[in-house]
PDB file of N, CA and C in Angstrom:
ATOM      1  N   UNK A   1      -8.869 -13.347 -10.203  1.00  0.00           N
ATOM      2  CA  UNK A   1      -7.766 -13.523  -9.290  1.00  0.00           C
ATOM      3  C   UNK A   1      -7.980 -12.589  -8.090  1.00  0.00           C
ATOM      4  N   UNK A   2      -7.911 -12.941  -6.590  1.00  0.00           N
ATOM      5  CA  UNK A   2      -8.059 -12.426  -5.742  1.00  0.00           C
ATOM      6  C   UNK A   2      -6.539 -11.897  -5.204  1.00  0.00           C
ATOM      7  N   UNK A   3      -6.671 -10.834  -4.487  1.00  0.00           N
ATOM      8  CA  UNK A   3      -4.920 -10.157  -3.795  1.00  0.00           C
ATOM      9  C   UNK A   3      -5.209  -9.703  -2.813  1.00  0.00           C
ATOM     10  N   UNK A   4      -4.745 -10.274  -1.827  1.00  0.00           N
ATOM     11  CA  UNK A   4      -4.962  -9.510  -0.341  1.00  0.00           C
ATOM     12  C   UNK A   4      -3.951  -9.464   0.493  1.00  0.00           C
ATOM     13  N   UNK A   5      -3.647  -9.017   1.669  1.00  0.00           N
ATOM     14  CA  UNK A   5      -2.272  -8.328   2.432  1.00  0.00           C
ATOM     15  C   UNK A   5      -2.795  -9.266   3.405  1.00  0.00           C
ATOM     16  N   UNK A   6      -1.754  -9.636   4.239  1.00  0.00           N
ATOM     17  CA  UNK A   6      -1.843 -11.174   5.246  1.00  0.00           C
ATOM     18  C   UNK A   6      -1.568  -9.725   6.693  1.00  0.00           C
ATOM     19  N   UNK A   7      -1.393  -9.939   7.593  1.00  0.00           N
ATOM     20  CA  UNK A   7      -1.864  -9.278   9.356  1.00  0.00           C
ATOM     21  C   UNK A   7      -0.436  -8.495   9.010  1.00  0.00           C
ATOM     22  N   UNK A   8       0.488  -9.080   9.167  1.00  0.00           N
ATOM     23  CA  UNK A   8       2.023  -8.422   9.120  1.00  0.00           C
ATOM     24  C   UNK A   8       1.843  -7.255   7.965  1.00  0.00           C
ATOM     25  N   UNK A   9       1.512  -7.388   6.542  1.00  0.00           N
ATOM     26  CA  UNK A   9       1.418  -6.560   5.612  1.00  0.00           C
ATOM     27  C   UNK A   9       0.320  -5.260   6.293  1.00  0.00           C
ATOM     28  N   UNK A  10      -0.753  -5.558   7.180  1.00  0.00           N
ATOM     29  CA  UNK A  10      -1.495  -4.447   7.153  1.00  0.00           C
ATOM     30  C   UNK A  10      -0.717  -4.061   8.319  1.00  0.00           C
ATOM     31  N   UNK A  11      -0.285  -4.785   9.112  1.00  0.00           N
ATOM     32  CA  UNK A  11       0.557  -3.336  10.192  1.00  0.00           C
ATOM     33  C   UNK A  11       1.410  -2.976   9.586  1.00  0.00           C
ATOM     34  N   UNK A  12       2.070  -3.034   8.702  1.00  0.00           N
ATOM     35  CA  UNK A  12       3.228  -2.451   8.281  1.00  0.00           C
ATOM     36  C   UNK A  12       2.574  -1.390   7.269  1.00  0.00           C
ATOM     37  N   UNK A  13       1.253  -1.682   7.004  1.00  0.00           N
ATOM     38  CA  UNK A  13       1.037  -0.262   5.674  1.00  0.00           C
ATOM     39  C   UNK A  13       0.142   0.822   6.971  1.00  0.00           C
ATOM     40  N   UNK A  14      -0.334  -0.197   7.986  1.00  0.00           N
ATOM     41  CA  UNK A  14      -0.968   0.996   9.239  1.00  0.00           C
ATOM     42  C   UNK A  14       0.439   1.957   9.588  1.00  0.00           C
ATOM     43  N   UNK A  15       1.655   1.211  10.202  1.00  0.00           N
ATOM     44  CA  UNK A  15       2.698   2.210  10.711  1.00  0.00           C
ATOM     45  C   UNK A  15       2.824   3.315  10.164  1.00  0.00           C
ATOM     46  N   UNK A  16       3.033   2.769   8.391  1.00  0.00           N
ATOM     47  CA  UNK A  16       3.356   3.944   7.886  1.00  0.00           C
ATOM     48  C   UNK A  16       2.229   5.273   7.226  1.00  0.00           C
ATOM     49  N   UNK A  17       1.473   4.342   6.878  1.00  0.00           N
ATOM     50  CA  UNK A  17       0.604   5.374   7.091  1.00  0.00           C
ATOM     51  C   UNK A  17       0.508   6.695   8.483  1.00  0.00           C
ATOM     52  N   UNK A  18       0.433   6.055   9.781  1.00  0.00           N
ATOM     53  CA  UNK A  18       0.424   7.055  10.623  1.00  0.00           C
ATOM     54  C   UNK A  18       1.549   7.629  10.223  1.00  0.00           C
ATOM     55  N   UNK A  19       2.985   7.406  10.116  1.00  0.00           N
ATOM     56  CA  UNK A  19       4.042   8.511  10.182  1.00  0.00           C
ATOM     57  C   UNK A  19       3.655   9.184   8.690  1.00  0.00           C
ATOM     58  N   UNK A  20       2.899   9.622   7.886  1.00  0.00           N
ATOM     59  CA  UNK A  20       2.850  10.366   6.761  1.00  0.00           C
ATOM     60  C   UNK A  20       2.259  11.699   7.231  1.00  0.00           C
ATOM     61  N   UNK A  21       2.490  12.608   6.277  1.00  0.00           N
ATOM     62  CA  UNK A  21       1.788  14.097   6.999  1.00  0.00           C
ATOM     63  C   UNK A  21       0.395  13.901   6.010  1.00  0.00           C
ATOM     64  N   UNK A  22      -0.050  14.855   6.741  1.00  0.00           N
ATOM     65  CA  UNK A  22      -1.970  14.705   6.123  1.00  0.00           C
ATOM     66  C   UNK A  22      -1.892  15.892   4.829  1.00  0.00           C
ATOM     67  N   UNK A  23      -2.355  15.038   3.912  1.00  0.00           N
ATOM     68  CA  UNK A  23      -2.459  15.575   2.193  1.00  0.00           C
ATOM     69  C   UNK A  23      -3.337  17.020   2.553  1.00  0.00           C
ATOM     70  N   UNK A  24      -2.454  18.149   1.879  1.00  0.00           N
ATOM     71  CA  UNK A  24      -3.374  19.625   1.564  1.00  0.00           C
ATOM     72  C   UNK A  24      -4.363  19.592   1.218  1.00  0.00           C
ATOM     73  N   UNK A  25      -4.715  18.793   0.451  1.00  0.00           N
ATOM     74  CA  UNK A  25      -6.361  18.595  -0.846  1.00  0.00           C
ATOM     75  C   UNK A  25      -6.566  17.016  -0.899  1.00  0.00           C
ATOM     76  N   UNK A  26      -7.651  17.040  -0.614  1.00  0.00           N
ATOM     77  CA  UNK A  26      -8.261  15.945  -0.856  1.00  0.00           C
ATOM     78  C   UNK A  26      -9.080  15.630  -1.658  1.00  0.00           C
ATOM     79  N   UNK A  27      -9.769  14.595  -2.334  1.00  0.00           N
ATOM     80  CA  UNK A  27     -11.142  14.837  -3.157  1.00  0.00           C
ATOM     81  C   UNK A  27     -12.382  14.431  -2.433  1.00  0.00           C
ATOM     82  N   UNK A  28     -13.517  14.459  -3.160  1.00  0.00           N
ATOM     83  CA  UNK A  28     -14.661  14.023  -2.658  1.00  0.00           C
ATOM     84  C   UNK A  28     -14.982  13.135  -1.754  1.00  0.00           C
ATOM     85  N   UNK A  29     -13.962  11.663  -1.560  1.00  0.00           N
ATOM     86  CA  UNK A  29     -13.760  10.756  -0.561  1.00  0.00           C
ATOM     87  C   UNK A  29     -13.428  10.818   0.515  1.00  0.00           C
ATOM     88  N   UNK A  30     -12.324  12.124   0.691  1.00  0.00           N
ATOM     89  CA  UNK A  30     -12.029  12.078   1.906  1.00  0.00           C
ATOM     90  C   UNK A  30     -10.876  11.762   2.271  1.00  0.00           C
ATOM     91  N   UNK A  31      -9.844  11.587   3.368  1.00  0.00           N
ATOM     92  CA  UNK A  31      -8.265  10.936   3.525  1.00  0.00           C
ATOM     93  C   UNK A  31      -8.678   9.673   3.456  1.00  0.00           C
ATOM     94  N   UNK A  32      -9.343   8.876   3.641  1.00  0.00           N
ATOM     95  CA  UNK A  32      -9.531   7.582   3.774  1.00  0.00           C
ATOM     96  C   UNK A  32      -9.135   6.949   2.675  1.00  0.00           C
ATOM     97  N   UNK A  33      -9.502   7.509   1.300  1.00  0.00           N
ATOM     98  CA  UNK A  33      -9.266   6.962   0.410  1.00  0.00           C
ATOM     99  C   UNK A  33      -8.486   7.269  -0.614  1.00  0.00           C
ATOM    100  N   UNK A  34      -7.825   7.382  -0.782  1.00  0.00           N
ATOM    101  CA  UNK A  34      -6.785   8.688  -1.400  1.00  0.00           C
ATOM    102  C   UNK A  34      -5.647   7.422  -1.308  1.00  0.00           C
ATOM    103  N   UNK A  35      -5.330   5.967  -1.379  1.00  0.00           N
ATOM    104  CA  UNK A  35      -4.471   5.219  -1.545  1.00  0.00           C
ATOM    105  C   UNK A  35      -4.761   3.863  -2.996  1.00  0.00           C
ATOM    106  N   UNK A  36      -3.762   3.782  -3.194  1.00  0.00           N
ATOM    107  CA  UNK A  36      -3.732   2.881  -4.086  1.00  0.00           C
ATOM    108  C   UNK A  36      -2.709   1.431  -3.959  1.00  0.00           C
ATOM    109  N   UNK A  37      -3.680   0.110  -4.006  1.00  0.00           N
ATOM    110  CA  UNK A  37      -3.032  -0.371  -3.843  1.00  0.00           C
ATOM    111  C   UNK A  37      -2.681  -1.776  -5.430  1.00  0.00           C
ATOM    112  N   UNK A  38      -1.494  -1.893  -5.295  1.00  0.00           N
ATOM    113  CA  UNK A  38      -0.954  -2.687  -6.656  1.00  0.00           C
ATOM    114  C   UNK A  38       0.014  -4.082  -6.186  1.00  0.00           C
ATOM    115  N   UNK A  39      -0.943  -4.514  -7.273  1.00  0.00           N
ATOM    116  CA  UNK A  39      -0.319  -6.048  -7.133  1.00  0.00           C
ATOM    117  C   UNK A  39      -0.156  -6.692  -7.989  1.00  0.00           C
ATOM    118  N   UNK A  40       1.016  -6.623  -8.522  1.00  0.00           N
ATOM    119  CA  UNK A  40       2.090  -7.920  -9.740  1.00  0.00           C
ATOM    120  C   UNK A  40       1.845  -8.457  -9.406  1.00  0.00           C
ATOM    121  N   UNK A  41       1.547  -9.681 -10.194  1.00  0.00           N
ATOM    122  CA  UNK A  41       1.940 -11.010  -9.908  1.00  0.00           C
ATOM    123  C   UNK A  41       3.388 -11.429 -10.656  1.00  0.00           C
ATOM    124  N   UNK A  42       3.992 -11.949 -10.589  1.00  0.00           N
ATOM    125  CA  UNK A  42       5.288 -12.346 -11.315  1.00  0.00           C
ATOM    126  C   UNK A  42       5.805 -14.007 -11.402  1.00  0.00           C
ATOM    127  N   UNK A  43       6.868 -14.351 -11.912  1.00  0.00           N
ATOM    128  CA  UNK A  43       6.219 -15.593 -11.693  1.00  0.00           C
ATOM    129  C   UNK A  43       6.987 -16.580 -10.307  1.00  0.00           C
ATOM    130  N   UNK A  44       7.421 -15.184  -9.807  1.00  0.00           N
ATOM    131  CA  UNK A  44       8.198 -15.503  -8.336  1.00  0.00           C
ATOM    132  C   UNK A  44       7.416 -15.657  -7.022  1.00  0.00           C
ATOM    133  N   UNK A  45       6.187 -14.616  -7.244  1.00  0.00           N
ATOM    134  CA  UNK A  45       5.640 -14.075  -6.247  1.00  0.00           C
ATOM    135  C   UNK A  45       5.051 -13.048  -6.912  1.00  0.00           C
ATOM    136  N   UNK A  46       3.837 -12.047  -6.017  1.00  0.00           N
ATOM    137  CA  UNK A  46       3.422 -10.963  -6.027  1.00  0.00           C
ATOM    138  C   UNK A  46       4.060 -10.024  -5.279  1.00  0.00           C
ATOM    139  N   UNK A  47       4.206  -8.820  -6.163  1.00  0.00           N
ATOM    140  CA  UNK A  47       4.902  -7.279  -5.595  1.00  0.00           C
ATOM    141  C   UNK A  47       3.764  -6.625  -5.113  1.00  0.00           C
ATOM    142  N   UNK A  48       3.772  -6.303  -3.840  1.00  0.00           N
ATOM    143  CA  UNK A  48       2.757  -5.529  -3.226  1.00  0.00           C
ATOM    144  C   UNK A  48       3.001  -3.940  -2.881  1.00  0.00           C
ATOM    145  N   UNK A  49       2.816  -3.043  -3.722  1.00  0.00           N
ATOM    146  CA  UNK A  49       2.703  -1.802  -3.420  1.00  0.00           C
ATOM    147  C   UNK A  49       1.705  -1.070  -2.915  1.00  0.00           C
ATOM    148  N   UNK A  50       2.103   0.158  -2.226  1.00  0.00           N
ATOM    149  CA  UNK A  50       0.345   0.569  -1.532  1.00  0.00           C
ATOM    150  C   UNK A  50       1.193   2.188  -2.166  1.00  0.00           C
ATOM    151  N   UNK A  51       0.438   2.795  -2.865  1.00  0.00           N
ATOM    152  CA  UNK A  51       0.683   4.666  -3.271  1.00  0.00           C
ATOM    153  C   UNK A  51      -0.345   5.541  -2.858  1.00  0.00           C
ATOM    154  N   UNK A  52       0.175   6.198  -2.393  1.00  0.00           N
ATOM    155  CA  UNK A  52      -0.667   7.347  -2.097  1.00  0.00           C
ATOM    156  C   UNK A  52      -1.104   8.275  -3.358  1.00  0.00           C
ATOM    157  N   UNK A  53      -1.865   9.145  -3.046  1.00  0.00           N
ATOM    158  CA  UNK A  53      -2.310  10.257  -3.943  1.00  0.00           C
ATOM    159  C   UNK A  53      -1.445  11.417  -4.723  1.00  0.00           C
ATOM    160  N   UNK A  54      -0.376  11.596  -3.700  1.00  0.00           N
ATOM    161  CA  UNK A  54       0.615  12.517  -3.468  1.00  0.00           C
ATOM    162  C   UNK A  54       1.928  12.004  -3.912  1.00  0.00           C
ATOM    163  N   UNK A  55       1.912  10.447  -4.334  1.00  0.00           N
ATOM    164  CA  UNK A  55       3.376   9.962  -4.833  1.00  0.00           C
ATOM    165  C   UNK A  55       3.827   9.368  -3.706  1.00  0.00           C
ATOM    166  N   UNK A  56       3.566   9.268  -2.236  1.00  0.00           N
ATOM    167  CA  UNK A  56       4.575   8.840  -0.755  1.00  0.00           C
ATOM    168  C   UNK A  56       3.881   7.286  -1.904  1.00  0.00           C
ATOM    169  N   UNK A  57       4.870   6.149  -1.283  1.00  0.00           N
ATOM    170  CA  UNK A  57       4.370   4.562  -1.663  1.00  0.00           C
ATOM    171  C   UNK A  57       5.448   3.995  -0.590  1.00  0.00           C
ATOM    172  N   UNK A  58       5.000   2.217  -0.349  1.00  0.00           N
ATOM    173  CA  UNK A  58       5.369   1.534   0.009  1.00  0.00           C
ATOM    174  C   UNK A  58       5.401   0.357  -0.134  1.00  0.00           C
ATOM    175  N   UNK A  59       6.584  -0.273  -0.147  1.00  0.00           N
ATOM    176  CA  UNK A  59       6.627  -1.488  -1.293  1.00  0.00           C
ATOM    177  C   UNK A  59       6.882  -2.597  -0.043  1.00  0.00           C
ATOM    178  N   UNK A  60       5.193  -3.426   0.099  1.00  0.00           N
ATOM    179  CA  UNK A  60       5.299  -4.518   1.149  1.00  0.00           C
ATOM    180  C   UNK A  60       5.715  -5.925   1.098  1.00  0.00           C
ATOM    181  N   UNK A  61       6.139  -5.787   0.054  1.00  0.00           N
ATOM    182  CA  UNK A  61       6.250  -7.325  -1.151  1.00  0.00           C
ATOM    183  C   UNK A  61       7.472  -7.720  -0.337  1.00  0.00           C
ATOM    184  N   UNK A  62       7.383  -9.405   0.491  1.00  0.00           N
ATOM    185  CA  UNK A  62       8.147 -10.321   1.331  1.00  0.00           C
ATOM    186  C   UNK A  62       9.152 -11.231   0.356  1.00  0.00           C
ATOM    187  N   UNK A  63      10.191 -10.503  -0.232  1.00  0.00           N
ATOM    188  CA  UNK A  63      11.161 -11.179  -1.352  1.00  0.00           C
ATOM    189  C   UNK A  63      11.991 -12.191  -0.550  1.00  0.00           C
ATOM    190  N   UNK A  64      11.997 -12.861   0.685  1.00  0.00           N
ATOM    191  CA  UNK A  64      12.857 -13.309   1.535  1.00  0.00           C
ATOM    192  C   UNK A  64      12.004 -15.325   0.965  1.00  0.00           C
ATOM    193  N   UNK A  65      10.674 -15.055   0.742  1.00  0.00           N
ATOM    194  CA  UNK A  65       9.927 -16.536   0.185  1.00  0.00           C
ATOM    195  C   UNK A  65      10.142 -16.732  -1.446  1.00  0.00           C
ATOM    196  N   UNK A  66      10.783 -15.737  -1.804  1.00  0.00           N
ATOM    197  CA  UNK A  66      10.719 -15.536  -3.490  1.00  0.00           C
ATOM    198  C   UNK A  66      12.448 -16.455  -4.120  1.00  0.00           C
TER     199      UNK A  66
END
């Protein structure tokens, strides 16, 4: 099964990303990668979350088609 974020979903995880403050510690990767992203499927739709390293998350999932 493939999951991917449509143009609207990645500006909205770019915005917020810029307004976050920059993580104290990082690991071996670098800030770049230090996110996680999760995807339910349900049987409404998929819940799209993106988490950071640090606990900040953002829940991009469009419940308005669900």
């Amino acid at each position: 099964m493939k999951f991917k974020l449509n143009k609207q979903e990645l500006n909205k995880f770019y915005n917020w990303k810029k307004q976050l403050t920059e993580l104290e510690t990082v690991d071996v990767w670098g800030q770049e990668f230090q996110y996680e992203f999760i995807f339910q499927p349900t049987g409404l739709g998929v819940i799209k979350i993106v988490r950071r390293t640090d606990g900040e998350e953002i829940n991009l999932t469009d419940f308005s088609n669900w």
